[in-house]
PDB file of N, CA and C in Angstrom:
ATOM      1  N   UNK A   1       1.153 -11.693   3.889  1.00  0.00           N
ATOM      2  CA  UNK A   1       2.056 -11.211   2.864  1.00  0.00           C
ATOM      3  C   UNK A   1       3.470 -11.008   3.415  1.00  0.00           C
ATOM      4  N   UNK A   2       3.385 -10.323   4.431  1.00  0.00           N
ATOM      5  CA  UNK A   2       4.910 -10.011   5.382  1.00  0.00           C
ATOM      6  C   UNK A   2       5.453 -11.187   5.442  1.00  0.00           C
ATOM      7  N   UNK A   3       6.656 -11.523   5.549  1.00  0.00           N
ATOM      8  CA  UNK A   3       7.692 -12.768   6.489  1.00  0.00           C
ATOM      9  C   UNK A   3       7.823 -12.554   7.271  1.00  0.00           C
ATOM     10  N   UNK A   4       7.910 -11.612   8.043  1.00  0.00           N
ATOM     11  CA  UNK A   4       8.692 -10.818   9.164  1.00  0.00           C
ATOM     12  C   UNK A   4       8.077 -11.191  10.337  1.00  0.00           C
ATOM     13  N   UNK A   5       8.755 -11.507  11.447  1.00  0.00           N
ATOM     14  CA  UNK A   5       8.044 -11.238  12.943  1.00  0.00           C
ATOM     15  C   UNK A   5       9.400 -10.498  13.785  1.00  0.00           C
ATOM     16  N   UNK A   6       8.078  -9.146  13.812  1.00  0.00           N
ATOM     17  CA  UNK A   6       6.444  -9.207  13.551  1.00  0.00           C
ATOM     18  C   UNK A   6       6.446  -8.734  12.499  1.00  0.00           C
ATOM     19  N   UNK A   7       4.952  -9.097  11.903  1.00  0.00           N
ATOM     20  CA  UNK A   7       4.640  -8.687  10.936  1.00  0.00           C
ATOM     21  C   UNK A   7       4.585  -6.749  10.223  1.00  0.00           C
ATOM     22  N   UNK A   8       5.261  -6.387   9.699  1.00  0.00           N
ATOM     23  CA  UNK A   8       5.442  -5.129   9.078  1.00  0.00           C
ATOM     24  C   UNK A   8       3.870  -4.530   8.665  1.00  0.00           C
ATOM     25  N   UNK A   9       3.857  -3.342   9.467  1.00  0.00           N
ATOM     26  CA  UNK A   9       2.151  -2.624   9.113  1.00  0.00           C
ATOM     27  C   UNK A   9       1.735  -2.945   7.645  1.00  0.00           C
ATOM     28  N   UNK A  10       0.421  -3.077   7.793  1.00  0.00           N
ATOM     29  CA  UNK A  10       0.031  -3.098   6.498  1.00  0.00           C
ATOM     30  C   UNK A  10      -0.425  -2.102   5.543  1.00  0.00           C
ATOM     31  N   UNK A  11      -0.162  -2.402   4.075  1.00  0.00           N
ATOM     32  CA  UNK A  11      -0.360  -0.354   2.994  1.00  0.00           C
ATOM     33  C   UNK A  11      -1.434   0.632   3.512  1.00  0.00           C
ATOM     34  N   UNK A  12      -2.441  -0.295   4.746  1.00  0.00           N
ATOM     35  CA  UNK A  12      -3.631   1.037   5.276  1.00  0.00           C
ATOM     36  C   UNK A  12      -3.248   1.710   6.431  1.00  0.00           C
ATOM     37  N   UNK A  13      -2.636   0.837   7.191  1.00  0.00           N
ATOM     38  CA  UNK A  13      -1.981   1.555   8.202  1.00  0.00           C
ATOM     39  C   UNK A  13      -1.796   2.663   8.384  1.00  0.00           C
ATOM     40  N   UNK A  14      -1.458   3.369   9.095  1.00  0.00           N
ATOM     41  CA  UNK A  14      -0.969   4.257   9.375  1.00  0.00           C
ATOM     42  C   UNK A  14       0.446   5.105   9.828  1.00  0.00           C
ATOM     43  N   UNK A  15       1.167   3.578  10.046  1.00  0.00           N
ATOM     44  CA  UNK A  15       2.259   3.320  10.725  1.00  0.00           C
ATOM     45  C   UNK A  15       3.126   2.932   9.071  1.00  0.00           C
ATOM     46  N   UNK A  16       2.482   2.357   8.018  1.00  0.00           N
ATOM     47  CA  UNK A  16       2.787   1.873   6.848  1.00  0.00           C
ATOM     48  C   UNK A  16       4.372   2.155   6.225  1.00  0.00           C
ATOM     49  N   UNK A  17       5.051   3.411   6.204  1.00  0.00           N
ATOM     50  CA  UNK A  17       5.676   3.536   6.151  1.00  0.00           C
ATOM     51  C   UNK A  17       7.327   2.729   6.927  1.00  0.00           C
ATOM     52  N   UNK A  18       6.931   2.233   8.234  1.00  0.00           N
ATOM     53  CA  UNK A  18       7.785   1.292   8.940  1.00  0.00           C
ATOM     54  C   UNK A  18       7.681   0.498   8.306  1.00  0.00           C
ATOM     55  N   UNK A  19       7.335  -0.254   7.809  1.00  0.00           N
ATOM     56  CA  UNK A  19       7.384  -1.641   7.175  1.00  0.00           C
ATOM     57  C   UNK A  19       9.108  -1.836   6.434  1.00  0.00           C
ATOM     58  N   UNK A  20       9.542  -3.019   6.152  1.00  0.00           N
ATOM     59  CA  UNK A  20      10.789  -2.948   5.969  1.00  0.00           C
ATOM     60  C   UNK A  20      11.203  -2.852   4.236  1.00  0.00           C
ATOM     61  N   UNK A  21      12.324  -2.169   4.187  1.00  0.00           N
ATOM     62  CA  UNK A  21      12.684  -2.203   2.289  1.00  0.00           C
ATOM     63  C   UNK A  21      13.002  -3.493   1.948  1.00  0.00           C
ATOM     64  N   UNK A  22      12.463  -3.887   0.474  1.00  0.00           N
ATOM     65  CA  UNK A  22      13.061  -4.721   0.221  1.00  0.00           C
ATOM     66  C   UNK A  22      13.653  -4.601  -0.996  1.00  0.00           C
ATOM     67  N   UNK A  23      13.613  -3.390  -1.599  1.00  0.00           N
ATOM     68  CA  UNK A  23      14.011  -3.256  -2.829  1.00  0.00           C
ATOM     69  C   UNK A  23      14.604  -1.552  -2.892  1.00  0.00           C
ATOM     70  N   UNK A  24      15.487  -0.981  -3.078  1.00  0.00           N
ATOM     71  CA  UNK A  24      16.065   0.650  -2.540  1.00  0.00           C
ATOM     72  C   UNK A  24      16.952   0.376  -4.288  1.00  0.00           C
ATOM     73  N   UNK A  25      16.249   2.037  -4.739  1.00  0.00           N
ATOM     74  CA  UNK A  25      16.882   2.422  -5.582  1.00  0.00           C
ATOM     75  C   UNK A  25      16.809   3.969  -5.830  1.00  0.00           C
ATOM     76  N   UNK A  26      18.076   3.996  -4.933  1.00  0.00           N
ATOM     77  CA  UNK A  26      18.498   5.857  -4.626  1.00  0.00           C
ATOM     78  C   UNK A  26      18.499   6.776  -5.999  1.00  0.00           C
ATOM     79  N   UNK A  27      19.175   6.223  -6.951  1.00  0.00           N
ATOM     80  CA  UNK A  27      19.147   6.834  -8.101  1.00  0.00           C
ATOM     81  C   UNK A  27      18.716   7.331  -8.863  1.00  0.00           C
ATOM     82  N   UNK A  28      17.497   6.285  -8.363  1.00  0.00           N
ATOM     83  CA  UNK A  28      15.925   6.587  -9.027  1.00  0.00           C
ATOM     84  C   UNK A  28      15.272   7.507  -8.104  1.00  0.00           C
ATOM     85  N   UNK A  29      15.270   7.151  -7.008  1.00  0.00           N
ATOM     86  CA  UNK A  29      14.414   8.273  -5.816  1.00  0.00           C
ATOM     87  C   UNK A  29      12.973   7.133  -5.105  1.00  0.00           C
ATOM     88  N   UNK A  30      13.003   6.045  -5.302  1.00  0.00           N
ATOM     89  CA  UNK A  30      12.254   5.437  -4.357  1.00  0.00           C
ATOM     90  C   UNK A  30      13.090   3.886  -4.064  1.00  0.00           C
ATOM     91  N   UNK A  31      11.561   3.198  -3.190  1.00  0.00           N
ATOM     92  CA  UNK A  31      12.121   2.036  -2.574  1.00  0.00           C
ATOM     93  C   UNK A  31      10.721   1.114  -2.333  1.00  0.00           C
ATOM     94  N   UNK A  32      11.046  -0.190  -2.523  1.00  0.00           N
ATOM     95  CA  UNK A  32       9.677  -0.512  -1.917  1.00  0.00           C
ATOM     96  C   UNK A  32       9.711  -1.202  -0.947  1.00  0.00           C
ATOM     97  N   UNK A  33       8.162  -1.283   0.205  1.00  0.00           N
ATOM     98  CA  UNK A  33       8.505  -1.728   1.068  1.00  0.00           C
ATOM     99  C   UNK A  33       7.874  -3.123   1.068  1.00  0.00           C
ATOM    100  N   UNK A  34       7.823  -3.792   1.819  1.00  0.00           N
ATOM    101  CA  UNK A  34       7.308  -5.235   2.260  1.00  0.00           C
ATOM    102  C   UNK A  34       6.246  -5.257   1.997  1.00  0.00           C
ATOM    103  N   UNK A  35       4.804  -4.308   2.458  1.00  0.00           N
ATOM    104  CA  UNK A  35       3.864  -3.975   2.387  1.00  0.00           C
ATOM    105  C   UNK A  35       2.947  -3.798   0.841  1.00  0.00           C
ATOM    106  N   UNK A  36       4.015  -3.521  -0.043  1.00  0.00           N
ATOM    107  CA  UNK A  36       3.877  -3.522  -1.386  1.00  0.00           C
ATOM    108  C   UNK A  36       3.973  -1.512  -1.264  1.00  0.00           C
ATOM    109  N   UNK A  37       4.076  -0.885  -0.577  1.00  0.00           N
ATOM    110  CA  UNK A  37       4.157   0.512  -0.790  1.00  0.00           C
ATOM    111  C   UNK A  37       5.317   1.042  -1.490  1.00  0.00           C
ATOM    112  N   UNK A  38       5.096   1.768  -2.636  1.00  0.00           N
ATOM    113  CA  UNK A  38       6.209   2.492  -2.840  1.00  0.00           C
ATOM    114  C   UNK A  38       6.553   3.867  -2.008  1.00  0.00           C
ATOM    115  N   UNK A  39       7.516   3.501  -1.696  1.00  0.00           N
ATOM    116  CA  UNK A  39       8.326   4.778  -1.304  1.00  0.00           C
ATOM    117  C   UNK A  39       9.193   6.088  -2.221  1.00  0.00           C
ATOM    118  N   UNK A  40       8.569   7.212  -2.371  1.00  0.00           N
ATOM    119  CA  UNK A  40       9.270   8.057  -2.972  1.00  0.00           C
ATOM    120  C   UNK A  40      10.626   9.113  -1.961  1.00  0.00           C
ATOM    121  N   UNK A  41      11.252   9.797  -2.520  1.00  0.00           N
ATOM    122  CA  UNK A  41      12.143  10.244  -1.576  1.00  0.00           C
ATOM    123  C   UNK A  41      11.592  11.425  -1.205  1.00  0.00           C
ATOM    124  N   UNK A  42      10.778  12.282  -2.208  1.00  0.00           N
ATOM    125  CA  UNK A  42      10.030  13.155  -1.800  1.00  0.00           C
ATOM    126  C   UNK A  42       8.986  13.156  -0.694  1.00  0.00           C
ATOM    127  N   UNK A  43       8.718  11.339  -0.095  1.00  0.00           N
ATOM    128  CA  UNK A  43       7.867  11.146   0.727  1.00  0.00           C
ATOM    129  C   UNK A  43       6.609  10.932   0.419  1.00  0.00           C
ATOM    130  N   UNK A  44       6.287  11.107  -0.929  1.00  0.00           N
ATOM    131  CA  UNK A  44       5.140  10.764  -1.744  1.00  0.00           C
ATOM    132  C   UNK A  44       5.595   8.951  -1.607  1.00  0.00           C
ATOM    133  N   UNK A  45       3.851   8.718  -1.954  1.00  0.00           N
ATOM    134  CA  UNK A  45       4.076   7.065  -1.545  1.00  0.00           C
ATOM    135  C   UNK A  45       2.850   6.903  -2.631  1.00  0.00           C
ATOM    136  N   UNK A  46       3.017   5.230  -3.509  1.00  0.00           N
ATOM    137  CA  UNK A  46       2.428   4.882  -4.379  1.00  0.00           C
ATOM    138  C   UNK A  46       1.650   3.395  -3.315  1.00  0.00           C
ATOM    139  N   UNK A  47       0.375   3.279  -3.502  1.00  0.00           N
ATOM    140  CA  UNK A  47      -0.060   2.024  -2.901  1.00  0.00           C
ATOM    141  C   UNK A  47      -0.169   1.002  -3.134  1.00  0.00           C
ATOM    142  N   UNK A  48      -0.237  -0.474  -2.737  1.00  0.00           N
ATOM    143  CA  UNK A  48      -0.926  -1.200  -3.549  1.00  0.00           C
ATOM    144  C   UNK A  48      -1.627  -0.976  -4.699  1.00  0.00           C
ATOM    145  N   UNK A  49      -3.155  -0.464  -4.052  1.00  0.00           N
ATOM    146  CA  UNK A  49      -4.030  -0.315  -4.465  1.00  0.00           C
ATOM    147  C   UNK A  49      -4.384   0.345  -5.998  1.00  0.00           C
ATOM    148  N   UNK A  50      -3.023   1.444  -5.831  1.00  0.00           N
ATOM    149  CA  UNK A  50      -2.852   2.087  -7.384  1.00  0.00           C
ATOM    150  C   UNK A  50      -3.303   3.849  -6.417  1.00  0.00           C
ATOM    151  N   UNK A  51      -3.877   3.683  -5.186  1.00  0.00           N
ATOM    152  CA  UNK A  51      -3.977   5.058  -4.794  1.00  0.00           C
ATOM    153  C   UNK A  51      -2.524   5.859  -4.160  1.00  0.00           C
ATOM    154  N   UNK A  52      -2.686   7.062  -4.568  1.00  0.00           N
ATOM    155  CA  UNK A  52      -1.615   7.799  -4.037  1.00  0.00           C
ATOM    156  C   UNK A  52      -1.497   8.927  -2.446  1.00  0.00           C
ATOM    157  N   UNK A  53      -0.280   8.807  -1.754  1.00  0.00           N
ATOM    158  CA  UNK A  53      -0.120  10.166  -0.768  1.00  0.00           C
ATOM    159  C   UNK A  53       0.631  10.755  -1.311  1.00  0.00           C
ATOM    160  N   UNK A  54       0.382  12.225  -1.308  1.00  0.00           N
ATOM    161  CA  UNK A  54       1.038  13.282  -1.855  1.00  0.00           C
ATOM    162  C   UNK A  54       2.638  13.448  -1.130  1.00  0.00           C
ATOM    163  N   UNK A  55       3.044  13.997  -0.972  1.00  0.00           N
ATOM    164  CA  UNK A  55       4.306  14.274  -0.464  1.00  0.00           C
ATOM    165  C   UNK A  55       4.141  15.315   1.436  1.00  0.00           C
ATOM    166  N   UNK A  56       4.535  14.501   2.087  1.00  0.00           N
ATOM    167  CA  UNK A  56       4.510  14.788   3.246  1.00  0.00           C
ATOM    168  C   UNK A  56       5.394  14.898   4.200  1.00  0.00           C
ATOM    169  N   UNK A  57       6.030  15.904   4.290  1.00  0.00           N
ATOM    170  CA  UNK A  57       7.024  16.439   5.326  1.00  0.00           C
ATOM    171  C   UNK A  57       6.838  17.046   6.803  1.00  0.00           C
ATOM    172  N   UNK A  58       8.013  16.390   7.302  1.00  0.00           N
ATOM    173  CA  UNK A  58       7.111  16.933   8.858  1.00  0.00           C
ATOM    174  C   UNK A  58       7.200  18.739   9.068  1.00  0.00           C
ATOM    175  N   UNK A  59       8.071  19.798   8.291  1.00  0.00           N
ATOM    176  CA  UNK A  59       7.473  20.598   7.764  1.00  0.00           C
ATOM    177  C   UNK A  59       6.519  21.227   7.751  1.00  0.00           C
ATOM    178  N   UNK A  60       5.909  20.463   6.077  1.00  0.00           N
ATOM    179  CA  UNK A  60       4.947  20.992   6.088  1.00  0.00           C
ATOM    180  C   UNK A  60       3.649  21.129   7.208  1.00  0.00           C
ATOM    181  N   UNK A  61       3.629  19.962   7.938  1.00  0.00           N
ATOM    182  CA  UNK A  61       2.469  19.901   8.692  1.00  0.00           C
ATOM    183  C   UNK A  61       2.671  20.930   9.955  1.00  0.00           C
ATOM    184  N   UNK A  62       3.516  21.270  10.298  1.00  0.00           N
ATOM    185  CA  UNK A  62       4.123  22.547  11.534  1.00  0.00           C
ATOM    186  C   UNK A  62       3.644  23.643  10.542  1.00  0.00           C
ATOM    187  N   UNK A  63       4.198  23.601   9.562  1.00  0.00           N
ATOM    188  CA  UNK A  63       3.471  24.906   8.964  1.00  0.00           C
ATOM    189  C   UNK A  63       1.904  25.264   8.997  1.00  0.00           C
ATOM    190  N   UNK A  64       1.369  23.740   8.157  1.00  0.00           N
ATOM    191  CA  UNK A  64      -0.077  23.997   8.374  1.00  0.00           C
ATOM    192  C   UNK A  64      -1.160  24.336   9.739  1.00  0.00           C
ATOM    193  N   UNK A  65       0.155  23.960  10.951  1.00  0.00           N
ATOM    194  CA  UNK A  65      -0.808  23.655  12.015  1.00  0.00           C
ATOM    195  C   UNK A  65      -0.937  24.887  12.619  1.00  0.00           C
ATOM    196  N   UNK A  66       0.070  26.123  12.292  1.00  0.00           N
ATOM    197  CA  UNK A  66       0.221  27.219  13.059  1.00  0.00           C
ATOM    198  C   UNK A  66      -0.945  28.085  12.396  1.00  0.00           C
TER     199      UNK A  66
END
């Protein structure tokens, strides 16, 4: 699916988020990437698949971890 070399992680990844934009619309508040992931600005991400990640800040997870 990627063009890229190298190839941009794929939507299961983990890394998924690197993958490159190919479509950015600030106005709106997301972007999509190569991968087919949407990117929200909140950090919420829409998948391929139609499944969702909630919104994830590095934040929150310092919070949760203490």
């Amino acid at each position: 699916m990627c063009p890229h070399e190298p190839a941009c992680p794929s939507a299961d990844a983990k890394d998924r988020e690197a993958a490159r934009t190919i479509a950015c619309h600030p106005e709106q508040g997301w972007s999509l990437l190569c991968n087919g992931v949407v990117l929200f600005e909140d950090t919420g991400e829409l998948l391929p698949d139609g499944g969702v990640i909630a919104p994830h800040r590095p934040t929150d997870m310092a919070i949760s971890a203490a």
